[in-house]
Protein backbone atom coordinates (compact mmCIF):
# COMPACT_ATOMS: atom_id res chain seq x y z
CA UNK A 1 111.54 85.93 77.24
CA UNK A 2 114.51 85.42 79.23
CA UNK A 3 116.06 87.65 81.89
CA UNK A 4 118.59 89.34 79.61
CA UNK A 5 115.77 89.65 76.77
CA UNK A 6 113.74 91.46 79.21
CA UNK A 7 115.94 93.95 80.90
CA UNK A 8 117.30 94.90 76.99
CA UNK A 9 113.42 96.01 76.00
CA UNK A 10 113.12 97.30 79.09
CA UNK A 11 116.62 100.15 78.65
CA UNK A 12 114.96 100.43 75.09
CA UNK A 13 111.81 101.40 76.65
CA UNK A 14 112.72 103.48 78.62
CA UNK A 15 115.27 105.43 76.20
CA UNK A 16 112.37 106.40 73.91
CA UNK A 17 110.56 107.70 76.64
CA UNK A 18 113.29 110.02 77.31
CA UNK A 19 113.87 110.88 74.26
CA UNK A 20 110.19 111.76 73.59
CA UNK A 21 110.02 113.67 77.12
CA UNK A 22 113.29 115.56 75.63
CA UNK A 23 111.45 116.81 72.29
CA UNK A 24 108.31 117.50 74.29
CA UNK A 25 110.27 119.68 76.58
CA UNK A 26 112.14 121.01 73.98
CA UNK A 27 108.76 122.24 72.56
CA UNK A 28 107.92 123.63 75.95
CA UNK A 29 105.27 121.08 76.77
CA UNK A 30 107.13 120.24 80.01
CA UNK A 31 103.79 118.50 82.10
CA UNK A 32 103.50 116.30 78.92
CA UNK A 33 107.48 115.60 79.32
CA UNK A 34 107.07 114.76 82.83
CA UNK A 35 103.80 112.59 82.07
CA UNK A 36 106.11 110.42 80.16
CA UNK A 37 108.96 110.11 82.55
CA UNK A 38 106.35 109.46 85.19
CA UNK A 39 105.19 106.25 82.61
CA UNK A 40 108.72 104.85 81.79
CA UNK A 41 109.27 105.10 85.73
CA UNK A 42 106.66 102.41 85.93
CA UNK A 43 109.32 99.97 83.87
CA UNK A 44 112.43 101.05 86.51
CA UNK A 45 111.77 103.36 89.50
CA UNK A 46 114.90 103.72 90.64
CA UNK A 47 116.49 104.26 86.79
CA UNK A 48 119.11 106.84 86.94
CA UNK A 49 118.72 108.22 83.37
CA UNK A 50 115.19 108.83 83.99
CA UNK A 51 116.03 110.76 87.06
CA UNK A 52 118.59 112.68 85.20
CA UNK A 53 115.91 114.14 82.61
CA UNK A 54 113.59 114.24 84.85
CA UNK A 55 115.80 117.27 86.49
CA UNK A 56 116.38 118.78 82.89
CA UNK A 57 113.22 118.94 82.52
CA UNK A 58 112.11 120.37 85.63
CA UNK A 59 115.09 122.37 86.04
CA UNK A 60 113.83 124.01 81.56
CA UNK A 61 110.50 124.34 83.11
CA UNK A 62 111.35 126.40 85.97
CA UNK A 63 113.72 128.95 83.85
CA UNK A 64 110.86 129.12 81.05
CA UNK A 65 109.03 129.95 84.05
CA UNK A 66 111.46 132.52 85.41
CA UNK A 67 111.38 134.20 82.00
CA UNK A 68 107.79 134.33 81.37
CA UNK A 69 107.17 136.11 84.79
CA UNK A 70 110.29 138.39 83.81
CA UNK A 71 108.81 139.51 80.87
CA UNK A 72 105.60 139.84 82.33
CA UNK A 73 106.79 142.46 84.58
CA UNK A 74 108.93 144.39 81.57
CA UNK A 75 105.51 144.54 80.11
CA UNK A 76 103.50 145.55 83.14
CA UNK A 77 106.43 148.12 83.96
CA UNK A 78 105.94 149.17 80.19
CA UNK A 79 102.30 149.84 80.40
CA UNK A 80 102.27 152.08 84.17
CA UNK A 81 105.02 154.24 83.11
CA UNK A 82 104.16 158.12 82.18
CA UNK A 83 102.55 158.36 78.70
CA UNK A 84 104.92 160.51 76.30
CA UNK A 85 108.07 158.78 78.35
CA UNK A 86 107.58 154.95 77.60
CA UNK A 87 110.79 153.09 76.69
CA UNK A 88 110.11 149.61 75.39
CA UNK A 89 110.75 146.47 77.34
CA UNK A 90 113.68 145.50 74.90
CA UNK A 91 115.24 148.76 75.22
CA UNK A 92 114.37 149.88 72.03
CA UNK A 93 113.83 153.84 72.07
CA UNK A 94 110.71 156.10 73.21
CA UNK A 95 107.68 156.34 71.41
């Protein structure tokens, strides 16, 4: 295969990793996402596309994160308040 061969299959490569580490982050599963980035960095290290979603997807993964732990403390804040006075985490009224 010659040079130019090569270095085509390689950007094609390397494109369906990132566009398999986009729907896997999309779906949340952002150490899977990152798995595959780490694999297609194996074909170019110093790819900039692959560094580019590899920050989108670390950048989705901490704000998932950021919202799980916010709505982790809505809920513990939910459960400690006084019985008879509790006001759902979404705002939503006493009961």
């Amino acid at each position: 295969m010659n040079s130019a061969k090569k270095r085509e299959a390689i950007v094609t490569a390397i494109q369906k990793h990132i566009e398999n580490a986009g729907r896997l982050a999309e779906q949340l599963r952002f150490s899977e996402a990152l798995r595959v980035i780490t694999r297609a960095y194996v074909l170019d290290p110093i790819n900039e596309s692959l560094q580019a979603c590899e920050k989108r997807i670390v950048a989705l993964q901490e704000e998932s994160l950021l919202q799980m732990e916010i709505q982790r403390r809505e809920e513990e804040e939910y459960r400690t308040q006084t019985p008879g006075r509790r006001i759902a985490p979404d705002g939503a009224g006493r009961t």
